[in-house]
Protein backbone atom coordinates (compact mmCIF):
# COMPACT_ATOMS: atom_id res chain seq x y z
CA UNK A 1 -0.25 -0.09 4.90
CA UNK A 2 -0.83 -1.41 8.18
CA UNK A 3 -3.05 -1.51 11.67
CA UNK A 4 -2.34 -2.08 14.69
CA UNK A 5 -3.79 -3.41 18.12
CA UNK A 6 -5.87 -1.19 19.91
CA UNK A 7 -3.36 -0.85 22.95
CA UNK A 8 -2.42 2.06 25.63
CA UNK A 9 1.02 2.23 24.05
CA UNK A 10 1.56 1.65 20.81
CA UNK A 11 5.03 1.76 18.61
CA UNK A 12 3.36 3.43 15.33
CA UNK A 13 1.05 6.08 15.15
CA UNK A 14 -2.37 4.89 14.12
CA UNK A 15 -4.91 8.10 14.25
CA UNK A 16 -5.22 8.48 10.52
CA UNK A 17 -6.08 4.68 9.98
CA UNK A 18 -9.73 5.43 10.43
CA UNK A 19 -9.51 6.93 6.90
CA UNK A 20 -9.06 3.58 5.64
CA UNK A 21 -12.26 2.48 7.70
CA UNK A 22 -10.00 0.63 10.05
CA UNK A 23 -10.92 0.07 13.26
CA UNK A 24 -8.79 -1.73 15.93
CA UNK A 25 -10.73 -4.43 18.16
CA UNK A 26 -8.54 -6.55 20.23
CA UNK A 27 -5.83 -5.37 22.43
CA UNK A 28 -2.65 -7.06 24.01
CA UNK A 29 -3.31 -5.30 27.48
CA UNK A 30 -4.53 -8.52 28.84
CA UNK A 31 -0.90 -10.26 28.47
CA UNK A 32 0.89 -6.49 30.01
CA UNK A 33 1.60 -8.05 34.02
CA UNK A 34 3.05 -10.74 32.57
CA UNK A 35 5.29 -9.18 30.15
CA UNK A 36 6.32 -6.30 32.76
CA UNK A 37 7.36 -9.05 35.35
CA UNK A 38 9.77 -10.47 32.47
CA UNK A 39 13.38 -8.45 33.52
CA UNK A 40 14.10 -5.76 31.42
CA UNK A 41 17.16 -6.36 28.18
CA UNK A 42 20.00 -4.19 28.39
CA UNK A 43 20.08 -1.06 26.40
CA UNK A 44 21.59 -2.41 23.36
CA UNK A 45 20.33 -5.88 22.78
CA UNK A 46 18.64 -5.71 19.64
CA UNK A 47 15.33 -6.29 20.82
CA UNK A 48 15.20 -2.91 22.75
CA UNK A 49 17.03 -1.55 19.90
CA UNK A 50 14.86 -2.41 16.89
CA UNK A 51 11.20 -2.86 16.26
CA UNK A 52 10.64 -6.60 16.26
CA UNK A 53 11.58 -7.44 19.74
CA UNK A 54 13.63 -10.73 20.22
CA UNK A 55 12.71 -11.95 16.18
CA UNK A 56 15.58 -9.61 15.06
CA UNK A 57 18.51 -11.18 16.88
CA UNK A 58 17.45 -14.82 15.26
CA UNK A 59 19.13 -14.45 11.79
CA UNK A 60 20.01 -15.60 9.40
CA UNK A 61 22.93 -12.80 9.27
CA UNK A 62 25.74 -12.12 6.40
CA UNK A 63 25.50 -13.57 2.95
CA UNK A 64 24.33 -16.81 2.57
């Protein structure tokens, strides 16, 4: 189970959460300028790739 931010775009679809009588408050629209004045990753770096953004290319990786 989970919510999510009450944002213009969002990554998962959240119309049925109201069936579990939640309700999203905040949103991260008041940080969007600055993140869309970052430059854009390239196609495949795993934060455009994967949901998690730049957390997934931090390891740790293999078998340890």
């Amino acid at each position: 189970m989970y919510g999510v931010s009450d944002n213009k775009t969002v990554w998962w679809d959240n119309r049925f959460a109201s069936k579990l009588d939640y309700a999203p408050k905040d949103s991260s629209e008041v940080f969007r300028a600055k993140v869309d004045a970052q430059p854009m990753p390239a196609d495949d770096d795993p934060a455009m790739v994967y949901q998690g953004g730049a957390f997934v290319a931090s390891g740790p990786f293999g078998d340890k």
